[in-house]
Protein backbone atom coordinates (compact mmCIF):
# COMPACT_ATOMS: atom_id res chain seq x y z
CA UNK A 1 150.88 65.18 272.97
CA UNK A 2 147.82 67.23 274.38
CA UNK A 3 144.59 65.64 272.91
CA UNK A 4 141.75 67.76 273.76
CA UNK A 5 137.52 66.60 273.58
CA UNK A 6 134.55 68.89 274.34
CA UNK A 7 131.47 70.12 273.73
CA UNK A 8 129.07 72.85 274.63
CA UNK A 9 125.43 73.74 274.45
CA UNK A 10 123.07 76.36 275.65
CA UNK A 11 126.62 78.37 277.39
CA UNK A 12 127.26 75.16 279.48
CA UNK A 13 130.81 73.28 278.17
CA UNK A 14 132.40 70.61 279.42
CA UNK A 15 135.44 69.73 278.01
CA UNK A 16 138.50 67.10 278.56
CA UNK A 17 142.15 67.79 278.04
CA UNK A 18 144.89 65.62 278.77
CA UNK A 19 149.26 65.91 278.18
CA UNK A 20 151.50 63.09 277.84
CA UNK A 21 155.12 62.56 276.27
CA UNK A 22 156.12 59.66 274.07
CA UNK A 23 158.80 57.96 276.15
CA UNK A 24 156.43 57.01 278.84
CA UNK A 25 158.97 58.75 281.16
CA UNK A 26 157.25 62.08 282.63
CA UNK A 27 154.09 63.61 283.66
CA UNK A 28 150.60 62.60 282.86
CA UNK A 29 148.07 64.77 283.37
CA UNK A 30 144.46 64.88 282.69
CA UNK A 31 141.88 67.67 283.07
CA UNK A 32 137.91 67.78 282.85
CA UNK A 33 136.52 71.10 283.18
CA UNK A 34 132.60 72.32 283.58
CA UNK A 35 131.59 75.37 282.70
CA UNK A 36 128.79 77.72 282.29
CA UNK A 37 129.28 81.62 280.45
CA UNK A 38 126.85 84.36 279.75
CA UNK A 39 126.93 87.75 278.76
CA UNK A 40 131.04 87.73 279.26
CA UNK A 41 131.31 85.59 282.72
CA UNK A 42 132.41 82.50 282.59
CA UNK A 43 132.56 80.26 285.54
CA UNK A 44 134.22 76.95 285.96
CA UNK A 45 135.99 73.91 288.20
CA UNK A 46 137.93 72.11 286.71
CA UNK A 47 140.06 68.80 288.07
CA UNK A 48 143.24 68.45 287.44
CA UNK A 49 144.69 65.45 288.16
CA UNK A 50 148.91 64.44 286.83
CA UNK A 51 151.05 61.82 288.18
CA UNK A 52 154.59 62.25 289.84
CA UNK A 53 157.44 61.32 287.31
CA UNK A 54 156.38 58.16 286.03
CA UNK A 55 154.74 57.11 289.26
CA UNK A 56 153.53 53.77 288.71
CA UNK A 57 151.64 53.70 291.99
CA UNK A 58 149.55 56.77 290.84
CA UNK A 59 145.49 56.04 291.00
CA UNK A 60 143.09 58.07 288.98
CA UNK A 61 139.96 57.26 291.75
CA UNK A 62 141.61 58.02 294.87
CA UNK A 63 139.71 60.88 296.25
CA UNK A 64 141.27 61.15 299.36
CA UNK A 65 142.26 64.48 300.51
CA UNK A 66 145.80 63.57 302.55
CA UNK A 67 146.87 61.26 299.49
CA UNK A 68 145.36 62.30 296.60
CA UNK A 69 146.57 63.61 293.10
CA UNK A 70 143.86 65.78 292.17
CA UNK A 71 143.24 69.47 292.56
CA UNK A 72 140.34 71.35 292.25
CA UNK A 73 139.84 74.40 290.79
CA UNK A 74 137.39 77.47 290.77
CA UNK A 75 137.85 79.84 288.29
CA UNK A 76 135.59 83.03 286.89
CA UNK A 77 136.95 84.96 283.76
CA UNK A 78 135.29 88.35 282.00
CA UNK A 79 136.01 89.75 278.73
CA UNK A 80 135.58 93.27 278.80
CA UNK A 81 132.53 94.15 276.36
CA UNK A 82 134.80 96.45 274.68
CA UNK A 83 135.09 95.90 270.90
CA UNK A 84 138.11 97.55 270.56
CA UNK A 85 139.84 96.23 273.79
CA UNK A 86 139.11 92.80 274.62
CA UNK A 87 140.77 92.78 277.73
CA UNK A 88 140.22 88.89 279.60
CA UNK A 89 140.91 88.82 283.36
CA UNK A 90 140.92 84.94 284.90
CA UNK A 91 140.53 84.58 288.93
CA UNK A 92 141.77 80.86 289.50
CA UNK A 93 141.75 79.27 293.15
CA UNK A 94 142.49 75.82 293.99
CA UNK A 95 140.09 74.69 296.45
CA UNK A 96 140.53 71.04 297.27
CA UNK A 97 143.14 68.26 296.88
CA UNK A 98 147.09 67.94 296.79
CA UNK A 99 147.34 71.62 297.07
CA UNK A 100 148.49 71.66 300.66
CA UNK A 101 150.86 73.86 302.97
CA UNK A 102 153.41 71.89 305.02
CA UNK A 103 150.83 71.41 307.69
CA UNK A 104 148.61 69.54 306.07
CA UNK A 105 145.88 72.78 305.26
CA UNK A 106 144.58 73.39 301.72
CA UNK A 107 147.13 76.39 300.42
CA UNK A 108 144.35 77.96 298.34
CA UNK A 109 147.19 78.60 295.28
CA UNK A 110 145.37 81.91 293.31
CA UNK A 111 146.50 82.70 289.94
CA UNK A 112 145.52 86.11 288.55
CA UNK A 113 145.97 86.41 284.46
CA UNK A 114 144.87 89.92 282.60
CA UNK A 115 145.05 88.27 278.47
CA UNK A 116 144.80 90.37 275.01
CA UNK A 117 144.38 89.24 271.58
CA UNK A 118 145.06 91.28 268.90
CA UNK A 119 145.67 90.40 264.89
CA UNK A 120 147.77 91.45 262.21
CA UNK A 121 145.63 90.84 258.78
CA UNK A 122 147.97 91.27 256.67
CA UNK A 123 150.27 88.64 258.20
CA UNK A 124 147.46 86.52 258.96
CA UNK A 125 148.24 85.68 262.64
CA UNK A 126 146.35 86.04 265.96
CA UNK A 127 148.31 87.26 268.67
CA UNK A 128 147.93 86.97 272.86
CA UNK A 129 149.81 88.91 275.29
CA UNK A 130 149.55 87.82 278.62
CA UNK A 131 150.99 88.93 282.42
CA UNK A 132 149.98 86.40 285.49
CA UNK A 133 150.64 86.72 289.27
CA UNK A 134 150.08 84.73 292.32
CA UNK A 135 148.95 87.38 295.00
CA UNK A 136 149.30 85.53 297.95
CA UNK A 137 152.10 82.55 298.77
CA UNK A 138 151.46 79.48 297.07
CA UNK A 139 154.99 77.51 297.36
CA UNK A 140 153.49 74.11 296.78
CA UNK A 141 151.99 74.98 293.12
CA UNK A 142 153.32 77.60 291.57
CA UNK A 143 157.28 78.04 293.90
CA UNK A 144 155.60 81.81 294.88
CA UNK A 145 155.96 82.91 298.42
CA UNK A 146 153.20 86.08 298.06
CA UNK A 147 152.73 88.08 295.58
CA UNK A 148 154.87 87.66 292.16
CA UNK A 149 154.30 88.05 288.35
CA UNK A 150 155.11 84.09 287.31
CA UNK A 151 153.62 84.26 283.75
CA UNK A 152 154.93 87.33 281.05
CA UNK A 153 154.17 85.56 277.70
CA UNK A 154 152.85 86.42 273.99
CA UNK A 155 152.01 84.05 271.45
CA UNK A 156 151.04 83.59 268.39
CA UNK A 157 148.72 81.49 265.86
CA UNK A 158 148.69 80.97 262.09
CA UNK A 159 146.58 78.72 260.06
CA UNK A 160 148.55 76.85 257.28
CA UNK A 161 145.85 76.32 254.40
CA UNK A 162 146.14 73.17 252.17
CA UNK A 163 143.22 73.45 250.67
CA UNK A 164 140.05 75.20 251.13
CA UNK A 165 138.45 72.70 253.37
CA UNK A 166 141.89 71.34 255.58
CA UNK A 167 143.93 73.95 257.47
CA UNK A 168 146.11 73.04 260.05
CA UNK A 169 146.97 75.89 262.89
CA UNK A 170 150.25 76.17 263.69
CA UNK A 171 150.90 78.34 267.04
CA UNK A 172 154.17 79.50 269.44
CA UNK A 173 154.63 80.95 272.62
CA UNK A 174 157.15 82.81 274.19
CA UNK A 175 156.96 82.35 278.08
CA UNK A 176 158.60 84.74 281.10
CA UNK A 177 158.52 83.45 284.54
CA UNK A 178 160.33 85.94 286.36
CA UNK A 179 159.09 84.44 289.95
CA UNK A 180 161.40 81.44 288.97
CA UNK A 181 164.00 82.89 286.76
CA UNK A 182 162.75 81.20 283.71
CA UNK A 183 161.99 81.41 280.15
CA UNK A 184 160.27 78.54 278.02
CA UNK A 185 159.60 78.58 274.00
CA UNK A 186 156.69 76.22 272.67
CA UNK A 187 155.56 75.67 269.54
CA UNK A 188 152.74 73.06 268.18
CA UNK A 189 149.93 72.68 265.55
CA UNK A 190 146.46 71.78 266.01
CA UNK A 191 144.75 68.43 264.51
């Protein structure tokens, strides 16, 4: 379950996302982002802040840098002003929090993603291709150890129409990680 709550004005958002399972068992995580876009920059930080497994000692408030479960993120994305060719490219560095090397320093995890969307009318779907790296070592957040291509996805959206004021959108991703050996399949809808 991944309820989401935002809202924007004037190019300044600010928007809440959290991701939970029913079983009360696994991560919690919960996100609040700030951001500001114009003229096909967007900047942001975002916090994101999970628990271990089912930690019951976890504590939202605890801003302490040694201890704490939050991260910190700067990001800046640009969509290429290209009609035709939409191309997104998203910078994302940690800056503070849990995101530490063994000796204690903040790792400064990067993740690089270069996005396209594309559409097929006649099926009706939205399409995004995606390819993601890490280019320097970031072991503690993303299992990299310099530069390596952990994200090699597309996905795809539909919206189911039940009538002409309720559609639901129903959407699926396939995901590559080839810095871990893995593949993932999602799908979901949208309330």
């Amino acid at each position: 379950m991944q309820p989401t709550l935002g809202f924007s004005v004037a190019g300044f958002s600010l928007t809440a996302w959290g991701s939970t399972d029913f079983r009360n068992q696994g991560h919690k995580e919960v996100d609040i982002t700030a951001a500001y876009s114009i003229k096909g920059f967007t900047v942001a930080v975002t916090d994101y802040s999970w628990s271990p497994n089912g930690a019951g000692d976890y504590k939202y408030f605890n801003w302490q840098s040694h201890e704490t479960n939050h991260y910190l993120e700067g990001s800046l994305t640009y969509v290429l002003p290209i009609e035709k060719f939409p191309l997104t490219i998203n910078w994302n560095t940690m800056f503070f929090g849990a995101d530490k090397k063994a000796n204690g320093k903040t790792n400064y995890s990067t993740y690089v993603e270069l996005s396209y969307p594309f559409s097929s009318e006649r099926l009706g779907v939205d399409f995004a291709a995606a390819v993601g790296f890490t280019p320097w070592a970031a072991e503690s957040l993303y299992g990299t150890d310099g530069f390596d291509v952990c994200n090699v996805s597309i996905g795809a959206t539909k919206k189911i129409q039940f009538s002409e004021k309720f559609s639901m959108p129903v959407f699926s991703r396939l995901i590559f990680n080839p810095a871990r050996n893995g593949v993932y399949f999602v799908v979901g809808l949208t309330l």
